[in-house]
Structure formats: structure tokens, C-alpha cells
C-alpha atoms as a PDB file:
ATOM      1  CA  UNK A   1      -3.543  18.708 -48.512  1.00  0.00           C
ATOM      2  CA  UNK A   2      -1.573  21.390 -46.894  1.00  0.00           C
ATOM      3  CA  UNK A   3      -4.679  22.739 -45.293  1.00  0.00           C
ATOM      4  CA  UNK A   4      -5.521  19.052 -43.989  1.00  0.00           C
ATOM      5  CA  UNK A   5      -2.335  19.090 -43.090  1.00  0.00           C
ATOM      6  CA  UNK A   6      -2.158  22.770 -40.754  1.00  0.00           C
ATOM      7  CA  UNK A   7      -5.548  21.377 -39.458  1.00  0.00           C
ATOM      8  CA  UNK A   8      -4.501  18.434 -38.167  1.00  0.00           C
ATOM      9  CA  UNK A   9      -1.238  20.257 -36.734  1.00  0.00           C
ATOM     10  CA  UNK A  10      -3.706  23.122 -34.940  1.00  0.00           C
ATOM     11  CA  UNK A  11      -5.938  20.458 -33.325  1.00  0.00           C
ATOM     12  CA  UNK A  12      -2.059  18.310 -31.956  1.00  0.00           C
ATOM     13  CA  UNK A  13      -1.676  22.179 -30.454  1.00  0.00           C
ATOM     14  CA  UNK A  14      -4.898  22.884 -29.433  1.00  0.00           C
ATOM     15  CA  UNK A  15      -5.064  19.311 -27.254  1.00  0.00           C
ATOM     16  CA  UNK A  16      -1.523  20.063 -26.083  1.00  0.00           C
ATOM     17  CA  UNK A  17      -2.986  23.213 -24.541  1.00  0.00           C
ATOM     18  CA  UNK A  18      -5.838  21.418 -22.908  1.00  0.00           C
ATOM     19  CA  UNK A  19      -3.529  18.671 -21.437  1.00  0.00           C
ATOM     20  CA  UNK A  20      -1.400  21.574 -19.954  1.00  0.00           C
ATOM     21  CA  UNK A  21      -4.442  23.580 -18.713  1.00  0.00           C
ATOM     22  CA  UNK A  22      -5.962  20.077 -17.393  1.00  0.00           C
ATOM     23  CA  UNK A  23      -2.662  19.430 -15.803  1.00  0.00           C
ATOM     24  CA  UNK A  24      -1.984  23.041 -14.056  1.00  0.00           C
ATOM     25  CA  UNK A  25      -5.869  23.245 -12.995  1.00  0.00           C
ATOM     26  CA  UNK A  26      -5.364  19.586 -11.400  1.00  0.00           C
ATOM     27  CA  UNK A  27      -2.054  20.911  -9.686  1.00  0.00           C
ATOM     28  CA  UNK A  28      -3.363  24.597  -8.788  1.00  0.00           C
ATOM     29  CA  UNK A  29      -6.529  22.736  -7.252  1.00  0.00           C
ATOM     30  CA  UNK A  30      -4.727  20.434  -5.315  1.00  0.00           C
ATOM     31  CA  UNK A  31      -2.386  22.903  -3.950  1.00  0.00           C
ATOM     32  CA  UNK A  32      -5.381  24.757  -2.487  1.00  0.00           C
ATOM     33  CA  UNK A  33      -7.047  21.215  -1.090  1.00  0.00           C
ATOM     34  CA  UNK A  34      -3.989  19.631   0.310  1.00  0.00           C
ATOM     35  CA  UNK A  35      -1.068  19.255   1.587  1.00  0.00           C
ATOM     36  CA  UNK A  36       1.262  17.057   0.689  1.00  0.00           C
ATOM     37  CA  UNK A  37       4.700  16.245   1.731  1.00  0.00           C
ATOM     38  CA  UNK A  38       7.276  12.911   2.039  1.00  0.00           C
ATOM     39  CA  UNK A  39       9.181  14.945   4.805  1.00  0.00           C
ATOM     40  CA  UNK A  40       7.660  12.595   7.373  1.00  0.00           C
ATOM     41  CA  UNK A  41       8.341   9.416   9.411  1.00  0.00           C
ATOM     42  CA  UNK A  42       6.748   7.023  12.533  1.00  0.00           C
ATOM     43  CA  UNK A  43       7.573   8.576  15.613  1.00  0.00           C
ATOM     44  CA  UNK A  44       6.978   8.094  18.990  1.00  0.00           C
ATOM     45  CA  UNK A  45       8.331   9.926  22.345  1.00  0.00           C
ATOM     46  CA  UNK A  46      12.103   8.238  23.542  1.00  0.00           C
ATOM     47  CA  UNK A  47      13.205   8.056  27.289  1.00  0.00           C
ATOM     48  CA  UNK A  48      16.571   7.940  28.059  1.00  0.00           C
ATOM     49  CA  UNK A  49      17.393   5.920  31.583  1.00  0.00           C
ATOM     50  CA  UNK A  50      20.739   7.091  32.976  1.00  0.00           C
ATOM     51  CA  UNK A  51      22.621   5.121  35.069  1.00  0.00           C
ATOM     52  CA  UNK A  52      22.059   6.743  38.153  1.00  0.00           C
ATOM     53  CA  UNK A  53      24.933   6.278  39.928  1.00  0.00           C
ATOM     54  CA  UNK A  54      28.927   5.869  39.509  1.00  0.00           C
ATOM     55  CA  UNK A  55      29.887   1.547  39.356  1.00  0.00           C
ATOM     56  CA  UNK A  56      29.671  -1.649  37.660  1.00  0.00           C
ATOM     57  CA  UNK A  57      26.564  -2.593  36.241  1.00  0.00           C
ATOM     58  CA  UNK A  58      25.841  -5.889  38.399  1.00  0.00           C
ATOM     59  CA  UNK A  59      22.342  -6.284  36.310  1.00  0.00           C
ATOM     60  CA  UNK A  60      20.476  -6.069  33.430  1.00  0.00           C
ATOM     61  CA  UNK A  61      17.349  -7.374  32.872  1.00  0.00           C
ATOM     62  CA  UNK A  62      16.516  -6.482  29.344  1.00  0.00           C
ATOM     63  CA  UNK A  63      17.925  -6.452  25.745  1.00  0.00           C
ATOM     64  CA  UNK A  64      16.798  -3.864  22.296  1.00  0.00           C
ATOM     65  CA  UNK A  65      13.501  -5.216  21.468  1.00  0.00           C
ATOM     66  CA  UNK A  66      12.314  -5.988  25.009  1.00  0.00           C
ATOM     67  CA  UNK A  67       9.000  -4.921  26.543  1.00  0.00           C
ATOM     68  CA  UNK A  68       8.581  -3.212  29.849  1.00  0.00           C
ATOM     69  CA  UNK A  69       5.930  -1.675  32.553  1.00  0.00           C
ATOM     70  CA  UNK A  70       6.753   1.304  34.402  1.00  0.00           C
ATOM     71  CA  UNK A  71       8.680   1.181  37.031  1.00  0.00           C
ATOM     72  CA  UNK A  72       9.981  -2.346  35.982  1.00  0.00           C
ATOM     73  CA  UNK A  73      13.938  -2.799  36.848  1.00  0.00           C
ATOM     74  CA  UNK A  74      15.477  -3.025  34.456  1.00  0.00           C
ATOM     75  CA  UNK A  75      19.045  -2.903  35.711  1.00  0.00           C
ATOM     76  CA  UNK A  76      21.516  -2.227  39.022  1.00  0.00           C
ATOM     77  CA  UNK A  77      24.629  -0.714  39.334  1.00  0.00           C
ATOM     78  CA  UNK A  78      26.427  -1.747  42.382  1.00  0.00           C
ATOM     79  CA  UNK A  79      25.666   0.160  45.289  1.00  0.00           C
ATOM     80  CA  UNK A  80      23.113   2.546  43.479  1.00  0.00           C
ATOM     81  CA  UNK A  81      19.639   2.185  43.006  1.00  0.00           C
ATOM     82  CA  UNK A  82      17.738   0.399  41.109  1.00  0.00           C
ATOM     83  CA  UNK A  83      17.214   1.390  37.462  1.00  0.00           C
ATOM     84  CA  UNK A  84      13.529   1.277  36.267  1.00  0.00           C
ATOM     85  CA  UNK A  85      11.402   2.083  33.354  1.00  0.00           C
ATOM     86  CA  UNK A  86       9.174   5.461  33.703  1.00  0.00           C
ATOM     87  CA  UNK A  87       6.685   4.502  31.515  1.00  0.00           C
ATOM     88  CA  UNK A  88       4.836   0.687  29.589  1.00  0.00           C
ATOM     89  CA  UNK A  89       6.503   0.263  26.462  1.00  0.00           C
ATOM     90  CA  UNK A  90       9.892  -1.168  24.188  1.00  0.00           C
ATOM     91  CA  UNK A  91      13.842  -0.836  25.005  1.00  0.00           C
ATOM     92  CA  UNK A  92      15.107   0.488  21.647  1.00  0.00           C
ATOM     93  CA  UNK A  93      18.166   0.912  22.331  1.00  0.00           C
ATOM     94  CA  UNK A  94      20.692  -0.889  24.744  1.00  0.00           C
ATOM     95  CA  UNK A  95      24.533  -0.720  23.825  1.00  0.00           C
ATOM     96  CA  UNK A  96      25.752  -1.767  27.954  1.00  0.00           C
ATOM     97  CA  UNK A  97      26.737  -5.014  29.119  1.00  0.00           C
ATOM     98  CA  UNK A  98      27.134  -6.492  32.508  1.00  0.00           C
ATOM     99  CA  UNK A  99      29.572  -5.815  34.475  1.00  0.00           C
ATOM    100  CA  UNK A 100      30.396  -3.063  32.547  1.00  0.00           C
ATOM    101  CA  UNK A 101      31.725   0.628  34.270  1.00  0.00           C
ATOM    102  CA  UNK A 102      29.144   3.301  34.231  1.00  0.00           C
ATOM    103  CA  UNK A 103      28.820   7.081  35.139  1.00  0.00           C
ATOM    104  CA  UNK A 104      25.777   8.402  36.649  1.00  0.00           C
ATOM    105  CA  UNK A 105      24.643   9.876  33.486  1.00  0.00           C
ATOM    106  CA  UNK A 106      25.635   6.542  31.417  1.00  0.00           C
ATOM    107  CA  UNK A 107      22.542   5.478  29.405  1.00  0.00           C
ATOM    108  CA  UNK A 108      21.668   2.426  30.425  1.00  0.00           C
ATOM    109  CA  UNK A 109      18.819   2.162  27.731  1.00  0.00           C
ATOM    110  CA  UNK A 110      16.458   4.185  25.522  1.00  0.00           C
ATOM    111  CA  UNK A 111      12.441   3.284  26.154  1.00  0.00           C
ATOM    112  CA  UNK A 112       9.736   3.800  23.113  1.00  0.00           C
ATOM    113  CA  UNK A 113       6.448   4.797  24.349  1.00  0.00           C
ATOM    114  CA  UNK A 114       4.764   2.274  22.024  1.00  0.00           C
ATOM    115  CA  UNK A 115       1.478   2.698  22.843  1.00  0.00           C
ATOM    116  CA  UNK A 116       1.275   6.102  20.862  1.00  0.00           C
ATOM    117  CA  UNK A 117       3.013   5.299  18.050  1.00  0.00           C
ATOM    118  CA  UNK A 118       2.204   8.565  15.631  1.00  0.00           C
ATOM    119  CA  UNK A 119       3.503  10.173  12.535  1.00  0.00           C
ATOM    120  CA  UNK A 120       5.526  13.128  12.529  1.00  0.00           C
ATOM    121  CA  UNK A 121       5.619  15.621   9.568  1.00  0.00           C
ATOM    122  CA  UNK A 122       8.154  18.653   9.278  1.00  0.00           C
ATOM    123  CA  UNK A 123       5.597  21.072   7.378  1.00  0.00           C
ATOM    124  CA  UNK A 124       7.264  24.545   6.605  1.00  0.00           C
ATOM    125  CA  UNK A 125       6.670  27.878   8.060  1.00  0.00           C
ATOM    126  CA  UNK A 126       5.094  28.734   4.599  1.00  0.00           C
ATOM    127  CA  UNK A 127       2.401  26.208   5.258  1.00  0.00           C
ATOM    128  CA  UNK A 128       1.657  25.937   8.882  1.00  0.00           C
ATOM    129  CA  UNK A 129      -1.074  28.503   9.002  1.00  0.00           C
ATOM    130  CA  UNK A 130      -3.043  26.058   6.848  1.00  0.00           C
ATOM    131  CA  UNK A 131      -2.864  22.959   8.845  1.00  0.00           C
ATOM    132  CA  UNK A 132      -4.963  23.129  11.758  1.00  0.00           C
ATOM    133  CA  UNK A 133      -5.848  20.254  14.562  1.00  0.00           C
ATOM    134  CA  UNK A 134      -8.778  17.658  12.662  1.00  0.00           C
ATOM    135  CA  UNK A 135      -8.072  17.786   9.782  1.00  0.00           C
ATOM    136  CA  UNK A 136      -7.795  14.615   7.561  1.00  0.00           C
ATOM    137  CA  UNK A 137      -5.102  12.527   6.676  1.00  0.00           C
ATOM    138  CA  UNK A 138      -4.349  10.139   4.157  1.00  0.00           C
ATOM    139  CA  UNK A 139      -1.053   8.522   4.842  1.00  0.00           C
ATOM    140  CA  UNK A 140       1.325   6.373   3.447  1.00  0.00           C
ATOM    141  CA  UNK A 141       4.010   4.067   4.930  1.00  0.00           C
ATOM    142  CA  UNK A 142       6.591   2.499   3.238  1.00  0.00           C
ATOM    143  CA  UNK A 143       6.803  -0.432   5.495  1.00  0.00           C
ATOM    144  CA  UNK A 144       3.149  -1.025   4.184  1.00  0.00           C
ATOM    145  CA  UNK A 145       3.515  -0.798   0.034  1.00  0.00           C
ATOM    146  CA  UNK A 146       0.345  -0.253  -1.692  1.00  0.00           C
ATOM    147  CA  UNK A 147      -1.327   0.513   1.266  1.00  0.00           C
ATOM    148  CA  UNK A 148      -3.273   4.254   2.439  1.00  0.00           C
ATOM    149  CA  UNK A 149      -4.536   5.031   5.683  1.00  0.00           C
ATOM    150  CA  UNK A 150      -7.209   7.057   7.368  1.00  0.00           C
ATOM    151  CA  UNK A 151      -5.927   9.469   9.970  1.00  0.00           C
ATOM    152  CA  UNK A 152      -5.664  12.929  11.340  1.00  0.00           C
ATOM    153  CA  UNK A 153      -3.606  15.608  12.558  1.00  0.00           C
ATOM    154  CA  UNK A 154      -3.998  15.903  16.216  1.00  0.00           C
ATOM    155  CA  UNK A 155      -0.822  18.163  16.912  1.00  0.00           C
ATOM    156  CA  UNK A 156       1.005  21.087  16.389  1.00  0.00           C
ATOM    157  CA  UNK A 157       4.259  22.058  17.713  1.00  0.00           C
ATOM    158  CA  UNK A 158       4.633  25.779  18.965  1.00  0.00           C
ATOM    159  CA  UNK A 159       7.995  25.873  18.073  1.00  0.00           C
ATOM    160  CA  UNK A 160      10.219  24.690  15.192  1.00  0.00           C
ATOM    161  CA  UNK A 161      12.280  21.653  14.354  1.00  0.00           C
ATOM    162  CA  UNK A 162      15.628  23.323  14.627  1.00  0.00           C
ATOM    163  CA  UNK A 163      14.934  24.825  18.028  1.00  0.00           C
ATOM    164  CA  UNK A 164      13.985  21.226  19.081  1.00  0.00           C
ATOM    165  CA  UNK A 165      16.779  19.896  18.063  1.00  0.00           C
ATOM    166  CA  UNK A 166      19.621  22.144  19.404  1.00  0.00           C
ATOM    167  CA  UNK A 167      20.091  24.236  15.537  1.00  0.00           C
ATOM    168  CA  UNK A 168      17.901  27.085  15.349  1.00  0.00           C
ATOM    169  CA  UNK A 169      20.550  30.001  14.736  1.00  0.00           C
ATOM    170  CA  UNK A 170      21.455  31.159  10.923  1.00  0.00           C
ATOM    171  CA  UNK A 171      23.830  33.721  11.978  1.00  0.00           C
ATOM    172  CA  UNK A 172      27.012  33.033  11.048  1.00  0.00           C
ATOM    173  CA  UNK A 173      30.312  34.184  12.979  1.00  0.00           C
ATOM    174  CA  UNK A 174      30.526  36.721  10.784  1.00  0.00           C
ATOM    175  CA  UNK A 175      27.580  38.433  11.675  1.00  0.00           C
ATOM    176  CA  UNK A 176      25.508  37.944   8.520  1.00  0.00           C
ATOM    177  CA  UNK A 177      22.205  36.262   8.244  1.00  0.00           C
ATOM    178  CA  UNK A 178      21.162  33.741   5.825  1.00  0.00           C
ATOM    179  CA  UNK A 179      17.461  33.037   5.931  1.00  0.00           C
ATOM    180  CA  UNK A 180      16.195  29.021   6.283  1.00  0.00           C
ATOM    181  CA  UNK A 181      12.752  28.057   5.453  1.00  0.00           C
ATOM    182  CA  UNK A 182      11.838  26.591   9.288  1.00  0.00           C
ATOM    183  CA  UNK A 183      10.195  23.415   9.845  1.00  0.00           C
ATOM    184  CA  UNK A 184       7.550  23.003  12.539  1.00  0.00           C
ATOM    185  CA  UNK A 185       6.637  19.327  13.307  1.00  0.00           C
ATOM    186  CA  UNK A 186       2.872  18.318  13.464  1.00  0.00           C
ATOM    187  CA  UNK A 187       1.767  14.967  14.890  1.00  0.00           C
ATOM    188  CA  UNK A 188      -0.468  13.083  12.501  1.00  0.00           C
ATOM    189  CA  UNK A 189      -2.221  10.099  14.509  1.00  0.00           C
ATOM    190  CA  UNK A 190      -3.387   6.869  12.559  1.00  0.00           C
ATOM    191  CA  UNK A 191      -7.370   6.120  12.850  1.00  0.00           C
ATOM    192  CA  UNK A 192      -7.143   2.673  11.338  1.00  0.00           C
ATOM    193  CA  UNK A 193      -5.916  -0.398  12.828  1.00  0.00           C
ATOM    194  CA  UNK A 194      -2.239  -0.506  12.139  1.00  0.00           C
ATOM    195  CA  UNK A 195       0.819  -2.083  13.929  1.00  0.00           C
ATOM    196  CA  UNK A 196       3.657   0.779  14.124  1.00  0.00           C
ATOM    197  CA  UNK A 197       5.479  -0.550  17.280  1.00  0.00           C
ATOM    198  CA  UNK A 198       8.438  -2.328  14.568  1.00  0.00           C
ATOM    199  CA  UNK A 199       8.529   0.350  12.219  1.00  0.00           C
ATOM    200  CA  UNK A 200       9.407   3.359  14.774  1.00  0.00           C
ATOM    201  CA  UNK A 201      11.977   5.573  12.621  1.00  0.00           C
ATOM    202  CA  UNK A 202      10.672   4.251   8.929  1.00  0.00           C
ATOM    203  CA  UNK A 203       8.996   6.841   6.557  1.00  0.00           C
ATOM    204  CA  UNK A 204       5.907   8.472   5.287  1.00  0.00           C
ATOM    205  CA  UNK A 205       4.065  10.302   2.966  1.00  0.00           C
ATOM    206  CA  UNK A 206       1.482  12.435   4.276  1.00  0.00           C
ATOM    207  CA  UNK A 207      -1.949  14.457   2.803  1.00  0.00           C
ATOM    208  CA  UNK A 208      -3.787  17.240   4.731  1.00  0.00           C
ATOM    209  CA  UNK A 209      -7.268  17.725   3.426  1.00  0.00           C
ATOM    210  CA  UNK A 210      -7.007  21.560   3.825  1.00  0.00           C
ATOM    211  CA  UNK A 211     -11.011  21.681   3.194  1.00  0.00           C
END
């Protein structure tokens, strides 16, 4: 009985160690196959329309959520020019009002080119020798639950997210360095049809079929 008994406890061990081995080889293989990350989201390029000139904004023509064609007017300030669109796509953002008081470098509103709507991933510095331009993507978007799509990664940045955004020093005033793991951003383009023009900003999970 006691020997039935070590038996049966050996083979409980002995699958254990083939479910861990499984598990690791599954992980280890992926690891060397893709790459996978969440630190993603729909993107597409923003234009910021100034103003133009100092006065009262005697016109607007459009509203968050309106489309335009370049060089549409979309607004006048009194005795400036007229404020147009500089390229086809969707007003984002518009916080002015008529009749309001604007600076020459007031944002009158903030255009979307919608018609390349893309996914951005941050991959780190760690990885970014392994992603290269055609490779394939699955993707995931959480305004689409349950659903994968086909795509690939058309672009990557030659410089890093902090230094695009205005943060890349680590020194502090003291003088010391403290090392951060750098993010470059690579543009992952959608192959299948998909509607991303309402979804601009939302997230998504990304895998890069290294092989």
C-alpha cells in the first residue's frame, strides 16, 4: 500500500514536471517567435490650426466630430485670414467659440488625418533590433472584443518616445544618472477592413511574428 501509495505520488510529480517543462518550452518558444506587448493604441497624425492672427473669432464653421477637405475654412478672425484645414480628414478637438478673443497662436482646432488611421506600439530598446518593416501582425482592439486582425508593421521610428515627446533626459540636477528602458514607437498598419476613424486614442494589443 505504501508503495502504491509513493507511486502514485512520483507519477503527481513527474506530470507536474511535464506541465512546467510544457509551460516554459511554450513561453521560451514564443518569446523567440513573437512579440507581444499591450503598450499600444490607434493613432493617427494631429494638426494643430492656430489662429493666425490677434482678434475676435467672427467664424467658425465646424464643431469636434466634423469632417473637412484641405484647405476648407474652417474659421475667421476679424481682420486676419482665413483659417483652413491643411489636410482631408476629422476636427478632434475644438474648445473656441464665436466671438471669442484669440492670439495668433490660439488653437482654433486640432485635425485627425483619418484616412491613415494606424496602430502605434512603444516596443523597448531591448526589442527593437527584432522588429523589422513586414513583418506580421496580429492585433487586438478593445473597441472590437473578441475580435483579431491581420496586419503589419510598416514603420519604425529612428528615435525614441521620450525624445518625441519633450522627456528624453535621466539626469537629474544632481548630476547622477538613472538609466530608463527607452521606448521607440513602431507603426503597425491594419490589412483588414476595419473602421478606426471613432476609436482614435483607444487601445491595443499587438503580436510581431518575429519569423
Amino acid at each position: 500500500m505504501i508503495k502504491k501509495n509513493r507511486n502514485i505520488i512520483f507519477g503527481i510529480i513527474g506530470v507536474i514536471i511535464l506541465v512546467g517543462v510544457g509551460v516554459w518550452y511554450y513561453l521560451y518558444w514564443q518569446s523567440q517567435n513573437y512579440f507581444n506587448t499591450e503598450n499600444s493604441k490607434v493613432a493617427a497624425e494631429l494638426y494643430s490650426v492656430a489662429a493666425g492672427a490677434n482678434g475676435k473669432l467672427v467664424k467658425l464653421n465646424v464643431t469636434e466630430g466634423s469632417s473637412v477637405k484641405k484647405n476648407e475654412v474652417i474659421a475667421r478672425v476679424e481682420n486676419g485670414p482665413y483659417v483652413r484645414s491643411p489636410i482631408d480628414g476629422q476636427v478632434v478637438q475644438c474648445s473656441v467659440v464665436q466671438d471669442q478673443m484669440l492670439a495668433q497662436t490660439s488653437i482654433v482646432a486640432v485635425i485627425a488625418d483619418t484616412y491613415n488611421v494606424y496602430v502605434k506600439a512603444n516596443v523597448e530598446e531591448t526589442d527593437i533590433t527584432r522588429i523589422k518593416a513586414g513583418q506580421s501582425v496580429s492585433v487586438k482592439l478593445d473597441a472590437y472584443p473578441g475580435q483579431k486582425f491581420n496586419a503589419h508593421v510598416d514603420e519604425i521610428e529612428s528615435i525614441t518616445q521620450s525624445t518625441l515627446s519633450g522627456n528624453a533626459t535621466s539626469f537629474s540636477t544632481s548630476g547622477t544618472y538613472t538609466k530608463v528602458t527607452q521606448l521607440i514607437p513602431v507603426k503597425i498598419v491594419i490589412d483588414d477592413a476595419v473602421d478606426l476613424t471613432g476609436i482614435i486614442g483607444t487601445n491595443a494589443t499587438i503580436s510581431i511574428k518575429l519569423r
